[in-house]
PDB file of N, CA and C in Angstrom:
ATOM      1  N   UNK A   1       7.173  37.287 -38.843  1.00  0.00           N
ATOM      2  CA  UNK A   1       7.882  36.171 -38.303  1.00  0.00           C
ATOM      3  C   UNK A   1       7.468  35.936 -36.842  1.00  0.00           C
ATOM      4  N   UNK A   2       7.392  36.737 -36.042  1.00  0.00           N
ATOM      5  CA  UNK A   2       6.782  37.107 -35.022  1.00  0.00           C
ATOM      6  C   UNK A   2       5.516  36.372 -34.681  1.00  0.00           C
ATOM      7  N   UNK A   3       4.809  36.879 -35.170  1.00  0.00           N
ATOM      8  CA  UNK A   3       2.990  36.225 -35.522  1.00  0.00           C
ATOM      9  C   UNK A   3       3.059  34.641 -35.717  1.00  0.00           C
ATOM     10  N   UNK A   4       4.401  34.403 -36.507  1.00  0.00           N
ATOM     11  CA  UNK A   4       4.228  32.522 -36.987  1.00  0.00           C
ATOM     12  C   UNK A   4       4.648  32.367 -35.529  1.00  0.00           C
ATOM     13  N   UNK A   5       5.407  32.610 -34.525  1.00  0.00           N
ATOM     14  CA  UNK A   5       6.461  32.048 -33.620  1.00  0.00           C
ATOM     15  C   UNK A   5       5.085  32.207 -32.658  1.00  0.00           C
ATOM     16  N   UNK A   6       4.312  33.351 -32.034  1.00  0.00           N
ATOM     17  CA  UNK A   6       3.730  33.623 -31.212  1.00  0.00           C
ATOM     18  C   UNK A   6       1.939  33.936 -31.894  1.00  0.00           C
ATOM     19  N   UNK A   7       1.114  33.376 -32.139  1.00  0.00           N
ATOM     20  CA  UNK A   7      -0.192  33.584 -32.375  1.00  0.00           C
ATOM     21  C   UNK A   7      -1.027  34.378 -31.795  1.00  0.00           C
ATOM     22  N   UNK A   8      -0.480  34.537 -30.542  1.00  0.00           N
ATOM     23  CA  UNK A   8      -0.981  35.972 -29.858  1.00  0.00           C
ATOM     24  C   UNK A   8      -0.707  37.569 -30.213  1.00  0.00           C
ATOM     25  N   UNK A   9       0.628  37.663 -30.808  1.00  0.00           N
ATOM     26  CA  UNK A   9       1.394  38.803 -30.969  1.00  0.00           C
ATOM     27  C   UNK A   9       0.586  39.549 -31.793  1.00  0.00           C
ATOM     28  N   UNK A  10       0.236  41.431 -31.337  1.00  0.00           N
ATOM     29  CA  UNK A  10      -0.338  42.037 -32.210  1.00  0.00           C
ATOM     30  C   UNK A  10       0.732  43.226 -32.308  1.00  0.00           C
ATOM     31  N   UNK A  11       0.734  43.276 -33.471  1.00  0.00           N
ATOM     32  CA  UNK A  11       1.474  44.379 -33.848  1.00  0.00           C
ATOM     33  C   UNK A  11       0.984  45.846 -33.628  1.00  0.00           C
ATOM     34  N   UNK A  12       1.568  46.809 -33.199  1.00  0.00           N
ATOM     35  CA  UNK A  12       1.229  48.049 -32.846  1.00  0.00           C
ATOM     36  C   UNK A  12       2.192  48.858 -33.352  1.00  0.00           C
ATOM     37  N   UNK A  13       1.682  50.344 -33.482  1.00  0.00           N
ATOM     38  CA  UNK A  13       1.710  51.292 -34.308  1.00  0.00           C
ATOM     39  C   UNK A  13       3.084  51.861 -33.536  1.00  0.00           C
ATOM     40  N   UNK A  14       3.957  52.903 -33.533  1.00  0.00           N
ATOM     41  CA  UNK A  14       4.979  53.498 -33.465  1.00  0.00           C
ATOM     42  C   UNK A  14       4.417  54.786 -32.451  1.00  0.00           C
ATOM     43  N   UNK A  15       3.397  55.550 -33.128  1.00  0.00           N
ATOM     44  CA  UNK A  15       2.559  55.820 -32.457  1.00  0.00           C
ATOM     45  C   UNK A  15       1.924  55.985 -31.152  1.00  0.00           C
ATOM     46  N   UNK A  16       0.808  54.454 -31.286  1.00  0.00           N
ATOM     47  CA  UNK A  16       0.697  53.616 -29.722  1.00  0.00           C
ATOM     48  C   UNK A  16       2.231  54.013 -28.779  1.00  0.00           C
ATOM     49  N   UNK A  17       2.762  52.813 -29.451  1.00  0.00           N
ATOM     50  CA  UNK A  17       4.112  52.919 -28.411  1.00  0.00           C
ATOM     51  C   UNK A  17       4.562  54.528 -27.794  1.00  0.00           C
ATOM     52  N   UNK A  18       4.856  55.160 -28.511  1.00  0.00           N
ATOM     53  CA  UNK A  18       4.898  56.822 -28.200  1.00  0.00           C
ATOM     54  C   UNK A  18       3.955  57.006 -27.054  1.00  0.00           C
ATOM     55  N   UNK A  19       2.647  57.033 -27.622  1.00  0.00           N
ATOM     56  CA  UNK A  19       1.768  57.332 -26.627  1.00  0.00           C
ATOM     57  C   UNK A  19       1.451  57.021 -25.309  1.00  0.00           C
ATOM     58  N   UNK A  20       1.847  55.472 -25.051  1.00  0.00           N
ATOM     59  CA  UNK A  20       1.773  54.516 -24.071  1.00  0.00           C
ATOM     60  C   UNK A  20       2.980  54.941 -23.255  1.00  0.00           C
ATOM     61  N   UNK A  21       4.233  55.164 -23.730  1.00  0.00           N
ATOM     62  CA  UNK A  21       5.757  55.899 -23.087  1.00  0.00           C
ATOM     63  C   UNK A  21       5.244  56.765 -22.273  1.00  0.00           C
ATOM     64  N   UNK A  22       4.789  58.135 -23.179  1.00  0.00           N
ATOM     65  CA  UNK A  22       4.496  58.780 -22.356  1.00  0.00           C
ATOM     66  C   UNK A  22       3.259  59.052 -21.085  1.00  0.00           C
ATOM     67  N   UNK A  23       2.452  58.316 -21.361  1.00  0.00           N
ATOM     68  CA  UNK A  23       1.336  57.921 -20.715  1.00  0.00           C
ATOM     69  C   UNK A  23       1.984  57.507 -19.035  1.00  0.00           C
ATOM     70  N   UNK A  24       2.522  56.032 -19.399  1.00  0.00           N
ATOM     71  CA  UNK A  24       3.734  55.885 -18.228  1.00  0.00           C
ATOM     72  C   UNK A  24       4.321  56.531 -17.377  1.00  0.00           C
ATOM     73  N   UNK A  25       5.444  57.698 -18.372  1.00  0.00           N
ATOM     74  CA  UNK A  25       6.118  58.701 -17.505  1.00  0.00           C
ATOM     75  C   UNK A  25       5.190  59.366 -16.645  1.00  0.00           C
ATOM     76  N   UNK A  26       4.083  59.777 -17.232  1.00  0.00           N
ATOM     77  CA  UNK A  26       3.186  60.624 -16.875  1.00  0.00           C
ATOM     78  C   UNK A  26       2.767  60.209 -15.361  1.00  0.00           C
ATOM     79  N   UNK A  27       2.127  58.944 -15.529  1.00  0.00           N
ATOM     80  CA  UNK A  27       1.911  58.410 -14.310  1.00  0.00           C
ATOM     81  C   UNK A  27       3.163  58.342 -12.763  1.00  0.00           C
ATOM     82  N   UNK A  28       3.921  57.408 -13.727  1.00  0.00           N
ATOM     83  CA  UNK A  28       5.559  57.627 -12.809  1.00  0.00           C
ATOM     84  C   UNK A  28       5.594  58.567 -12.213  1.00  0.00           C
ATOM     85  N   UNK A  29       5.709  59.788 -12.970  1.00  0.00           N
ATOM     86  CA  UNK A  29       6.427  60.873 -12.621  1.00  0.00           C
ATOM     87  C   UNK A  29       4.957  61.701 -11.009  1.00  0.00           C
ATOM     88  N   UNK A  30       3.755  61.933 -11.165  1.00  0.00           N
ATOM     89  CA  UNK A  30       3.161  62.001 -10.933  1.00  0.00           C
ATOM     90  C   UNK A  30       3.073  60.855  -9.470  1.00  0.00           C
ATOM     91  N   UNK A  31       3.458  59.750  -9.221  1.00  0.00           N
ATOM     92  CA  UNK A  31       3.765  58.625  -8.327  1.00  0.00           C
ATOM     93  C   UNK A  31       4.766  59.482  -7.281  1.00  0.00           C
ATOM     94  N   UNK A  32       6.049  59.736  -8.054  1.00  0.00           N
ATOM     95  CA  UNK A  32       7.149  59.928  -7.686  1.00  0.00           C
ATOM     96  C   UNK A  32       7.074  61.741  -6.703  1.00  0.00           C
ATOM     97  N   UNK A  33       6.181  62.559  -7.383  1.00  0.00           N
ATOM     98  CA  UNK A  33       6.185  64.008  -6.667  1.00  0.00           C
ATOM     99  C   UNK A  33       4.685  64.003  -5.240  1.00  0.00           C
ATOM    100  N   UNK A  34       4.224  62.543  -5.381  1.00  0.00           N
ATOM    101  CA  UNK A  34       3.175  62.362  -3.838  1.00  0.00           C
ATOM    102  C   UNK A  34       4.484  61.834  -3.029  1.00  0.00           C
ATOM    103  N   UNK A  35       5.143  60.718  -3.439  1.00  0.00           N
ATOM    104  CA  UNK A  35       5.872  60.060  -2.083  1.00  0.00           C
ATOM    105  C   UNK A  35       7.035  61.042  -1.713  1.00  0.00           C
ATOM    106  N   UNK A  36       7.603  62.040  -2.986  1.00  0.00           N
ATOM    107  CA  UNK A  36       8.466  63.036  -2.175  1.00  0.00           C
ATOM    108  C   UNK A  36       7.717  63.912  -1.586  1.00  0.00           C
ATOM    109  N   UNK A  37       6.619  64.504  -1.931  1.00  0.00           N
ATOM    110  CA  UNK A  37       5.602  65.038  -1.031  1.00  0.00           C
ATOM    111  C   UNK A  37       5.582  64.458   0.377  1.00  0.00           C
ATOM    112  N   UNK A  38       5.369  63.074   1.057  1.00  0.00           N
ATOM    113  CA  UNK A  38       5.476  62.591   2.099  1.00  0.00           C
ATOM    114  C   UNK A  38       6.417  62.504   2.627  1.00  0.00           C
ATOM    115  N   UNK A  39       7.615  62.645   2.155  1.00  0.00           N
ATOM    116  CA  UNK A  39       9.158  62.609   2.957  1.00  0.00           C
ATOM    117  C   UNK A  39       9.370  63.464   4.101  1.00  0.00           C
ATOM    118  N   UNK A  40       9.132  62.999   5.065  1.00  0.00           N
ATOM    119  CA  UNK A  40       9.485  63.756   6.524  1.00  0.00           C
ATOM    120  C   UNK A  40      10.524  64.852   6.566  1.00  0.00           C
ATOM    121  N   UNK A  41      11.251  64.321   6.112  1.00  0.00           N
ATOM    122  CA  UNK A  41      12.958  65.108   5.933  1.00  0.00           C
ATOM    123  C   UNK A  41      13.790  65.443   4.635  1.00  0.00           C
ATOM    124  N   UNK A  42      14.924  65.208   4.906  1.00  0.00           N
ATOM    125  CA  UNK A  42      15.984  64.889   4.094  1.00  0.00           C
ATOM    126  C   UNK A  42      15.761  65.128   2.518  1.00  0.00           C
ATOM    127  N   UNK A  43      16.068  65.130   1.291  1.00  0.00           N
ATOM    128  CA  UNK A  43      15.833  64.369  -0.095  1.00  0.00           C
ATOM    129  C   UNK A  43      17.424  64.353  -0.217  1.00  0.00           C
ATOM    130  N   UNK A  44      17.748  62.997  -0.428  1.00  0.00           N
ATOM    131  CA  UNK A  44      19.470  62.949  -1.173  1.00  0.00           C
ATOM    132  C   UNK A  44      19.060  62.835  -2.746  1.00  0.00           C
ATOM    133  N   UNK A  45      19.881  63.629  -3.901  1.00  0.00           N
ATOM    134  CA  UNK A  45      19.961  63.444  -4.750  1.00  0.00           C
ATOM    135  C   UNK A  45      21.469  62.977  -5.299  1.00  0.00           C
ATOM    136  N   UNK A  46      21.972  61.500  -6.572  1.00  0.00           N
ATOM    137  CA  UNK A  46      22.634  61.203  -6.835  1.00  0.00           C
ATOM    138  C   UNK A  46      22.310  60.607  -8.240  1.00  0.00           C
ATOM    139  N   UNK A  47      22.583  61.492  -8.553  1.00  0.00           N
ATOM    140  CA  UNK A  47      23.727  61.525 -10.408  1.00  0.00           C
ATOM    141  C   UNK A  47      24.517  60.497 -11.134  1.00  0.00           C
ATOM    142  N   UNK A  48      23.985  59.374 -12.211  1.00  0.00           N
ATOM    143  CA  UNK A  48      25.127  58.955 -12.853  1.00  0.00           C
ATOM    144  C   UNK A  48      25.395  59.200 -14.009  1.00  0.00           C
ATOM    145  N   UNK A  49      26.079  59.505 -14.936  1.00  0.00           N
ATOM    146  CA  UNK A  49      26.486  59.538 -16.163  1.00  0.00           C
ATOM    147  C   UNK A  49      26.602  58.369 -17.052  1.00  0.00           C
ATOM    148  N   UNK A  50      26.055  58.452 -17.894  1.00  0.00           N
ATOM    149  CA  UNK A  50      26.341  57.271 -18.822  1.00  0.00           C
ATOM    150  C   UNK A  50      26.799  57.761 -20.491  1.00  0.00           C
ATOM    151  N   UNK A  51      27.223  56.977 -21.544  1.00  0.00           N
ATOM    152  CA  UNK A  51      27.487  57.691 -22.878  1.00  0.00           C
ATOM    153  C   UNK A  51      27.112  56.442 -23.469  1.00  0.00           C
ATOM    154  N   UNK A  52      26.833  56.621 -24.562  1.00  0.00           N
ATOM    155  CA  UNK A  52      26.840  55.861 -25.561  1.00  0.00           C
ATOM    156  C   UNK A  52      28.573  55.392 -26.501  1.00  0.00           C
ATOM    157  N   UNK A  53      28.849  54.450 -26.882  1.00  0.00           N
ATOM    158  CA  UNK A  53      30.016  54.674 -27.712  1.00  0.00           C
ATOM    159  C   UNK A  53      29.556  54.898 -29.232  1.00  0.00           C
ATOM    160  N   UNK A  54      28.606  53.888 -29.466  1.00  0.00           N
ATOM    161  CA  UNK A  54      28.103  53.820 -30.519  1.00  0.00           C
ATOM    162  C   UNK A  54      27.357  55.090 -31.520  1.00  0.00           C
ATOM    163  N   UNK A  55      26.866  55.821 -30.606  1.00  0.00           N
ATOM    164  CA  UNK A  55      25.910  56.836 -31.498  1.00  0.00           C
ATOM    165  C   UNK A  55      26.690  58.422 -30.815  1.00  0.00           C
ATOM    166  N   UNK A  56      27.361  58.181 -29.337  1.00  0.00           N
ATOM    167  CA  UNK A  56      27.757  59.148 -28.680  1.00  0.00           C
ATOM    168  C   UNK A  56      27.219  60.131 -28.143  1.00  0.00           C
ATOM    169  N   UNK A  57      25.369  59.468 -27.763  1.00  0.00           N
ATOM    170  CA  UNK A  57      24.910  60.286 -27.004  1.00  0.00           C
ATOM    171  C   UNK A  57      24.555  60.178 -25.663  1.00  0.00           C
ATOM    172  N   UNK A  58      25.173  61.015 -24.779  1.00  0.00           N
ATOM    173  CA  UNK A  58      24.804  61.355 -23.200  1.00  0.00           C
ATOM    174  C   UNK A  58      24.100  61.164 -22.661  1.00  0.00           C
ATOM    175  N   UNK A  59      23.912  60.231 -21.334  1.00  0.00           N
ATOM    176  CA  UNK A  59      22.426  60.393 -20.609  1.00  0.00           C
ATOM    177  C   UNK A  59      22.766  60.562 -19.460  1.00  0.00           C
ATOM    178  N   UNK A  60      21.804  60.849 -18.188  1.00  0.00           N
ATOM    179  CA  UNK A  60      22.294  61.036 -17.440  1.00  0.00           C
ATOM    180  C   UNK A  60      20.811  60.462 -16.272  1.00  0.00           C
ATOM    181  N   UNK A  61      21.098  59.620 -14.976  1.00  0.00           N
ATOM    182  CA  UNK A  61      20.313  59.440 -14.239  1.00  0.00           C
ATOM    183  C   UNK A  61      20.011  60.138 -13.037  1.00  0.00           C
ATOM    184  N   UNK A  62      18.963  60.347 -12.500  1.00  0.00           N
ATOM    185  CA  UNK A  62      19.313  60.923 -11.133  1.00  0.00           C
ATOM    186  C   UNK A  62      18.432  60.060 -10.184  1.00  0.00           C
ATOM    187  N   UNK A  63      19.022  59.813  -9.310  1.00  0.00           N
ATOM    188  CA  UNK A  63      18.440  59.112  -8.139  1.00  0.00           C
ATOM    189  C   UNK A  63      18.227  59.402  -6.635  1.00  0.00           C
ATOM    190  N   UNK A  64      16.985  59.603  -6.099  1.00  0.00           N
ATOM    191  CA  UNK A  64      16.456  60.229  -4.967  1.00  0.00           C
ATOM    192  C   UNK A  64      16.396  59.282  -4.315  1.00  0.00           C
ATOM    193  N   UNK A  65      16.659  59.483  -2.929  1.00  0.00           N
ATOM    194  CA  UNK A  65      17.316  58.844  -1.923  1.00  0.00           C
ATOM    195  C   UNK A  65      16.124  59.253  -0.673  1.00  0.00           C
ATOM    196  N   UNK A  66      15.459  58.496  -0.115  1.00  0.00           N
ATOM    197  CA  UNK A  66      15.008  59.301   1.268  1.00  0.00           C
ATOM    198  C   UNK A  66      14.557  58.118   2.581  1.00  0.00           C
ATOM    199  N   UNK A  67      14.411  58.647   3.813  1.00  0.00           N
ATOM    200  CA  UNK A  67      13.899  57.566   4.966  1.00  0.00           C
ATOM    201  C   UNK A  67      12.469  57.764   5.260  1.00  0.00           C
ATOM    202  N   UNK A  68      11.228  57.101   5.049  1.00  0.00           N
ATOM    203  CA  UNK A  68       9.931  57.678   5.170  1.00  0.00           C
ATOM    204  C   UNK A  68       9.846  57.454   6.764  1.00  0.00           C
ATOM    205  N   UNK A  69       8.227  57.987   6.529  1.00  0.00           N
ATOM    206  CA  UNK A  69       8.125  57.381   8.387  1.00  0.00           C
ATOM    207  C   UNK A  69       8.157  56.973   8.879  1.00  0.00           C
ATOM    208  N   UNK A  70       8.342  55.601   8.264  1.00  0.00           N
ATOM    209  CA  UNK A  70       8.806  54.164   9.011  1.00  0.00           C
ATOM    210  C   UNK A  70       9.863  53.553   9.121  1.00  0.00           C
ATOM    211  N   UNK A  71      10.636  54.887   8.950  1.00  0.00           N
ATOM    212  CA  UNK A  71      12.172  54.849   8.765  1.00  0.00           C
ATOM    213  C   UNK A  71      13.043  53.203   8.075  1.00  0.00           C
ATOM    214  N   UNK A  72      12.184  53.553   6.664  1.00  0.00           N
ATOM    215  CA  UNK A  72      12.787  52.758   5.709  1.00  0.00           C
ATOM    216  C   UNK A  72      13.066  53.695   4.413  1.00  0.00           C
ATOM    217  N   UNK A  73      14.028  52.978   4.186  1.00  0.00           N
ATOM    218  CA  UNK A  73      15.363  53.587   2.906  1.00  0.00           C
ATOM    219  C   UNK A  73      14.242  53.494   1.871  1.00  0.00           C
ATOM    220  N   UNK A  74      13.655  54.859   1.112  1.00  0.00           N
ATOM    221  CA  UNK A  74      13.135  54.670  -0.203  1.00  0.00           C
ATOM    222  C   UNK A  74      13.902  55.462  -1.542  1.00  0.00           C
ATOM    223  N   UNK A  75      13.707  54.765  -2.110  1.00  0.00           N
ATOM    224  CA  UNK A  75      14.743  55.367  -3.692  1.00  0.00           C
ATOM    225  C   UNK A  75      13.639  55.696  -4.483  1.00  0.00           C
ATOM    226  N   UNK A  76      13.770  56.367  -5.646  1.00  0.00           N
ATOM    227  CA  UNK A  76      13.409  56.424  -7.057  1.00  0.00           C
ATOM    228  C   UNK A  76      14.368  56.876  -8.212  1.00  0.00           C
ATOM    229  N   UNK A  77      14.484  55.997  -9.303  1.00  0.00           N
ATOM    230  CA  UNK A  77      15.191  56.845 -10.268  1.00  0.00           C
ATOM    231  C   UNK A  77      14.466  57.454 -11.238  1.00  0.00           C
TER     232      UNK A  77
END
């Protein structure tokens, strides 16, 4: 249905997608341990909780907080 609406659309494997996720994180995460590497000071860490109602499963975020050298506010979650 997809394909009639959009002629461009290619369908991909379950797979792909998997692979490409983690590919991502990989990078992200890897992004995220150079610029805390550069943090002059400080690291704030902050926690949110979330639940599902529906399936009732838990997640949880954490969010890093810091001032680089140019003493601007940088985050990552």
């Amino acid at each position: 249905m997809i394909k009639i609406a959009n002629s461009n659309f290619k369908n991909i494997s379950r797979h792909t997608v998997a692979r490409d996720v983690l590919m991502y994180y990989a990078k992200d995460r890897d992004h995220v341990k150079e610029e805390l590497a550069k943090a002059p000071g400080l690291i704030c860490l902050t926690s949110n909780n979330w639940n599902s109602e529906h399936t009732n499963d838990e997640y949880i975020c954490i969010t890093t907080h810091w001032i680089d050298k140019d003493w601007k506010l940088q985050r990552e979650s």
